[in-house]
Protein backbone atom coordinates (compact mmCIF):
# COMPACT_ATOMS: atom_id res chain seq x y z
CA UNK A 1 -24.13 179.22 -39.45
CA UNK A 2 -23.29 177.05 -42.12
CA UNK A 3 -25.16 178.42 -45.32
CA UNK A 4 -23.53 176.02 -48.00
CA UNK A 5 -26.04 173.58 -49.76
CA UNK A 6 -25.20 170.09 -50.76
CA UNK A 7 -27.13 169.30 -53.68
CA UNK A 8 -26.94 165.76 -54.06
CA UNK A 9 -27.89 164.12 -57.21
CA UNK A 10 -28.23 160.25 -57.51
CA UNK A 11 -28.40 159.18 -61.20
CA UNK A 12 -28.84 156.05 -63.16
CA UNK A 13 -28.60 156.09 -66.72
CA UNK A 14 -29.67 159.62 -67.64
CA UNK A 15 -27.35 161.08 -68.79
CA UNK A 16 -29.33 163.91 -70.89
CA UNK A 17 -31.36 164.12 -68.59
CA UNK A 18 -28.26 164.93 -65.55
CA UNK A 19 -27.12 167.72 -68.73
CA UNK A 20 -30.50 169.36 -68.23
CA UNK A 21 -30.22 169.26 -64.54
CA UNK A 22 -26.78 170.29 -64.31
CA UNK A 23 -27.38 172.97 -67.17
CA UNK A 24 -30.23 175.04 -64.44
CA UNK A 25 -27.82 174.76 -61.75
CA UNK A 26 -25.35 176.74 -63.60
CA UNK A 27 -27.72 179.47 -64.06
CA UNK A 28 -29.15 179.78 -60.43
CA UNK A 29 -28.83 183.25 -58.75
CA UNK A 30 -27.11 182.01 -56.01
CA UNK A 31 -23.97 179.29 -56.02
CA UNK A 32 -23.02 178.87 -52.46
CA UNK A 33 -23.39 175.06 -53.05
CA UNK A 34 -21.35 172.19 -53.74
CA UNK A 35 -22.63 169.47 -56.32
CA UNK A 36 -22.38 165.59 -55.31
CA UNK A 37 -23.39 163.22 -58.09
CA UNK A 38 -23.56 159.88 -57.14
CA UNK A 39 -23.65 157.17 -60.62
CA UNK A 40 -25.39 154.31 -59.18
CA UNK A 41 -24.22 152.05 -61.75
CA UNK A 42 -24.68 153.57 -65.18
CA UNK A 43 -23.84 152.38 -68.67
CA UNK A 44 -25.20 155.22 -70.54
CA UNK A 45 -22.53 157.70 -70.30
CA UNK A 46 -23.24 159.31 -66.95
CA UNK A 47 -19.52 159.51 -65.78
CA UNK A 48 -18.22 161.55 -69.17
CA UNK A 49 -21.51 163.88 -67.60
CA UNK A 50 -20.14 164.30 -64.29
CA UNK A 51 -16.58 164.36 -65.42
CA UNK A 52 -17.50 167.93 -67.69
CA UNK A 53 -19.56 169.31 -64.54
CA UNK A 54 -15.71 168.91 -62.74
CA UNK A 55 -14.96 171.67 -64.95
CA UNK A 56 -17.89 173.71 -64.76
CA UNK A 57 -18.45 173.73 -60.98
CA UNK A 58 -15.85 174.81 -58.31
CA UNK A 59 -17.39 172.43 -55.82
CA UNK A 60 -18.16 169.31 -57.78
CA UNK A 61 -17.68 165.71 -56.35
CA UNK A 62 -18.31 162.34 -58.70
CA UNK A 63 -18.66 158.77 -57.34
CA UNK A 64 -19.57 155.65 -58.57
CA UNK A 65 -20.85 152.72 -57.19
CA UNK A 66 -22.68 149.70 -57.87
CA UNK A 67 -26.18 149.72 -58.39
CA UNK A 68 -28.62 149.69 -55.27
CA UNK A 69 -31.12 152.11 -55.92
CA UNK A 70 -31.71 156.32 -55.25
CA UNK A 71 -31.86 155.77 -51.42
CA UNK A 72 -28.39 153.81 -51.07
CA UNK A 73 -26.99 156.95 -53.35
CA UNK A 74 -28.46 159.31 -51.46
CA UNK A 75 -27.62 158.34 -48.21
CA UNK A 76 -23.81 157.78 -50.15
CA UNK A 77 -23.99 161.41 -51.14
CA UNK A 78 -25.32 163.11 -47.87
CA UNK A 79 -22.41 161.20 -45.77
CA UNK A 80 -19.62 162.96 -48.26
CA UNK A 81 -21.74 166.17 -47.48
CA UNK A 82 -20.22 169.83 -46.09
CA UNK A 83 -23.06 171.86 -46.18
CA UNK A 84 -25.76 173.21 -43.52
CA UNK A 85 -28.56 172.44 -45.98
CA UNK A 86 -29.29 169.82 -48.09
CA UNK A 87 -31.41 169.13 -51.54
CA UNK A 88 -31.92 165.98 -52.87
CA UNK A 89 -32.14 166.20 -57.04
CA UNK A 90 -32.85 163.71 -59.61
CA UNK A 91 -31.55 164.30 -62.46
CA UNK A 92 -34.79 164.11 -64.60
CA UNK A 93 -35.68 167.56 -62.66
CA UNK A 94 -34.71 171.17 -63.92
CA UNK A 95 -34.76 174.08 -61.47
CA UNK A 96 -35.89 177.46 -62.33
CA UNK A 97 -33.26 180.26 -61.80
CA UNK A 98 -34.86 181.54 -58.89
CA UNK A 99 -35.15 178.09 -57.09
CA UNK A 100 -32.68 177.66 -54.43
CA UNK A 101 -32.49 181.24 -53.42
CA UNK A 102 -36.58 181.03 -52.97
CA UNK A 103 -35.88 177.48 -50.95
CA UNK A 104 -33.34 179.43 -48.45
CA UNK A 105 -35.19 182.57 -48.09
CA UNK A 106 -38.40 180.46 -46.99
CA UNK A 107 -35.73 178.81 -44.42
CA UNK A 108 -34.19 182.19 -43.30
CA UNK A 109 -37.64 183.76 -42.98
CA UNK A 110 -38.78 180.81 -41.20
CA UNK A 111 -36.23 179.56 -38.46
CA UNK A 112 -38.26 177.33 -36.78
CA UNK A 113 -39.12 175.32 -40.06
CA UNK A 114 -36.68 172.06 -41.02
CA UNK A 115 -37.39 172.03 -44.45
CA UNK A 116 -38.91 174.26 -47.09
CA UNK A 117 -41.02 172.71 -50.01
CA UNK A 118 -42.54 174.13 -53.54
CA UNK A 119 -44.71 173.39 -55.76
CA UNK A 120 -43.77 172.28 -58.99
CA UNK A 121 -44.44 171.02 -62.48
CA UNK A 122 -44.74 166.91 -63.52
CA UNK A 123 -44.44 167.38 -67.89
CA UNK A 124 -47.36 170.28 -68.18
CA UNK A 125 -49.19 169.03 -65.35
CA UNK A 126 -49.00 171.86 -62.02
CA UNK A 127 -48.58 169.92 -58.70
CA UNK A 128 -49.86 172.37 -56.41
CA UNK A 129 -48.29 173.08 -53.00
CA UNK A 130 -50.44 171.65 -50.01
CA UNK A 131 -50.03 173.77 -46.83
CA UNK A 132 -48.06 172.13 -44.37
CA UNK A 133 -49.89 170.23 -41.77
CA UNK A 134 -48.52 167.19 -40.00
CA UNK A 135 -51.92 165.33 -39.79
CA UNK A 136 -52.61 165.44 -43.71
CA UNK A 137 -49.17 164.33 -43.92
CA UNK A 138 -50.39 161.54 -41.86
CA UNK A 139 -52.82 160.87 -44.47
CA UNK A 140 -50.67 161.07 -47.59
CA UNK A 141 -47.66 162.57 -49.36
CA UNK A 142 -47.23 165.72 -50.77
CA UNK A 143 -43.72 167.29 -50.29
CA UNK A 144 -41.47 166.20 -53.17
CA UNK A 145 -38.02 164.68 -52.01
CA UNK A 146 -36.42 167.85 -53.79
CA UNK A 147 -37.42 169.84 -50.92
CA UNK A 148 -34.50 172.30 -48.81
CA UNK A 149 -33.51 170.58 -45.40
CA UNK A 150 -31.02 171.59 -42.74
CA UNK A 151 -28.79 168.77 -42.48
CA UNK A 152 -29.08 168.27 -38.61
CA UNK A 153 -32.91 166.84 -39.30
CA UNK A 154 -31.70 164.31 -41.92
CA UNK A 155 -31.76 160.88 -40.32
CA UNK A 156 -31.31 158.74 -43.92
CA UNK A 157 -33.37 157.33 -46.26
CA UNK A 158 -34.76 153.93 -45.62
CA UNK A 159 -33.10 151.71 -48.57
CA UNK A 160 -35.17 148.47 -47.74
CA UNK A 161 -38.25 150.87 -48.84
CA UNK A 162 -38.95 150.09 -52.75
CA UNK A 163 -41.34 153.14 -53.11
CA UNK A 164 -42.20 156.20 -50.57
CA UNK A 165 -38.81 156.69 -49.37
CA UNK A 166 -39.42 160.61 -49.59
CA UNK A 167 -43.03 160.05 -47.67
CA UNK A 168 -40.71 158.23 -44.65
CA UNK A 169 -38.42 160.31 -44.93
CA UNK A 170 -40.86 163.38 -44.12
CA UNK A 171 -42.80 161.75 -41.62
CA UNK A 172 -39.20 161.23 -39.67
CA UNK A 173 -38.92 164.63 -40.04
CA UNK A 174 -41.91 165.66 -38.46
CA UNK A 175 -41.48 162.83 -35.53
CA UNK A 176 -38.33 164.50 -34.48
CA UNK A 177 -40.08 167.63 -34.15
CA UNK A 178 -39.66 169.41 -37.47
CA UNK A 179 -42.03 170.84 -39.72
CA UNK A 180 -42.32 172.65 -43.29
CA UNK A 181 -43.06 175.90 -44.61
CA UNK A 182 -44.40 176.12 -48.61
CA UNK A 183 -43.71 177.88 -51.25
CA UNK A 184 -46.69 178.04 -53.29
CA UNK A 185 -45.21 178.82 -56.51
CA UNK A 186 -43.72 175.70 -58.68
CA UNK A 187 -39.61 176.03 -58.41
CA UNK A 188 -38.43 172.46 -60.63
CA UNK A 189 -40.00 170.89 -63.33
CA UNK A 190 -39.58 167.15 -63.41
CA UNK A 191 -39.54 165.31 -67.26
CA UNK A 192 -41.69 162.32 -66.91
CA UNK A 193 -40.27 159.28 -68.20
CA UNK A 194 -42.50 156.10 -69.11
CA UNK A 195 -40.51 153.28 -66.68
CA UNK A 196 -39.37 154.29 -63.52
CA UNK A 197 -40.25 156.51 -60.47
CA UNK A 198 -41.03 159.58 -62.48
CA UNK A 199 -44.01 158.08 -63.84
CA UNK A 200 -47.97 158.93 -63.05
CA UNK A 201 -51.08 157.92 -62.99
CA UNK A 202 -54.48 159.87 -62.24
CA UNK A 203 -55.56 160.42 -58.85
CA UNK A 204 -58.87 158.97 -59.87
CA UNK A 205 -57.00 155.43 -60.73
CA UNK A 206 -56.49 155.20 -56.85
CA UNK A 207 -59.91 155.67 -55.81
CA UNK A 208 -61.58 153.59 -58.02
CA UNK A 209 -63.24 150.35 -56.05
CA UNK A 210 -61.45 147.29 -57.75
CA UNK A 211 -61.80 145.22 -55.57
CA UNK A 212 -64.98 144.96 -56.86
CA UNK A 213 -64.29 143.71 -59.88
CA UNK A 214 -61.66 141.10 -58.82
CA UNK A 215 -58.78 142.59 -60.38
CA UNK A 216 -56.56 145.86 -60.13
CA UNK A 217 -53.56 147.55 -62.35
CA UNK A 218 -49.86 146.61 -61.18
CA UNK A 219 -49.24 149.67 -61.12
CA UNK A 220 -52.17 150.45 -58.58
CA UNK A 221 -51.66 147.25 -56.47
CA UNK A 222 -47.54 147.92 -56.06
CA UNK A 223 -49.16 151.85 -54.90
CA UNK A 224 -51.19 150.63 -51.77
CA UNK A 225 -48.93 147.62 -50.72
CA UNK A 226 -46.34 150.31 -50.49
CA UNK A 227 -48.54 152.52 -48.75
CA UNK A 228 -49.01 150.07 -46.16
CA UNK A 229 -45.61 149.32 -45.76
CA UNK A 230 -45.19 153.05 -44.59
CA UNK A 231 -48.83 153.15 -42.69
CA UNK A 232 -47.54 149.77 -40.64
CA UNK A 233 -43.65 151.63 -40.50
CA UNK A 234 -44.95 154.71 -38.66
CA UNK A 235 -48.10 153.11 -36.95
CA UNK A 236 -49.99 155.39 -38.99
């Protein structure tokens, strides 16, 4: 079996940020993986990045493109891929040590499962794991895209989806006939930023009623027309 990982890692303009990333790959306990890092467009510096982690890794491979979003550079990356496994990164996230040996053991131990998923830490904030269950996923997301997947279940990202391309993504997953196992213990830690996709809001924001009121944040209102775009998608 094929027990290379493809750690993919779109980036646009975060460059630090791709240093911190690349920095806790260096240092994880296993390095049976190659490194693809896709620059979707960047002005900041990204290239001089991946030029250095050339040097550093033994299976590194940089492209560039123009810009057309995470899913486009994904889907780029995971058709140069080699490996039996594959794990999407962003480069705001920072793995600990332990983190991709933990995400293959949980796949070894499990043969059945398609994917193995953590928890992990937004800033300070703990996102705990939710046990896998197809229905709840049904319901909502909670399996981060930087989740461990055997190749042979990945079917693409959706790049006409704006937001929730992980949620399709899973929900594909499980249509085909896969499923997850969890690791409850938080493996990545992802560095908020204040524009962009790593960014959050309370739960509680979602929930409230604001419709009675006549009025709701953009931020809220771009959350459920996306949601519905996926609900209508999958006939949820």
């Amino acid at each position: 079996m094929n027990n290379l990982i493809s750690i993919i890692i779109p980036v646009y303009n975060h460059a630090q940020e791709l240093r911190g990333c690349l920095e806790s790959l260096k240092h994880q306990t296993i390095q049976n993986f190659e490194l693809i890092i896709i620059d979707d467009g960047s002005a900041d510096g990204v290239a001089a990045v991946a030029e250095d982690a050339k040097h550093t890794f033994t299976q590194c491979v940089f492209m560039q493109q123009q810009n057309r979003g995470a899913p486009a550079a994904r889907n780029r990356g995971a058709d140069m891929a080699r490996g039996g496994y594959f794990l999407f990164l962003d480069a705001d996230i920072t793995l600990k040590p332990r983190a991709l040996e933990h995400f293959l053991q949980a796949l070894e131990d499990n043969p059945h499962a398609a994917f193995s998923y953590s928890a992990f830490y937004f800033g300070f904030k703990l996102m705990r794991g939710v046990a896998f269950d197809p229905e709840r996923l049904k319901q909502f997301n909670y399996i981060h895209t930087s989740s461990l997947l055997r190749a042979n279940y990945f079917s693409g990202f959706d790049e006409s989806l704006k937001r929730f391309q992980d949620w399709d993504l899973w929900l594909t997953v499980v249509k085909n006939g896969g499923v997850g196992v969890l690791i409850n213990e938080p493996l990545f830690k992802i560095k908020p930023r204040a524009t962009g996709m790593s960014t959050w809001l309370p739960s509680l924001m979602y929930r409230l009623p604001w419709h009675l009121i006549g009025w709701m944040p953009a931020p809220v209102r771009t959350y459920i027309e996306a949601q519905k775009i996926i609900r209508a998608k999958h006939e949820l």
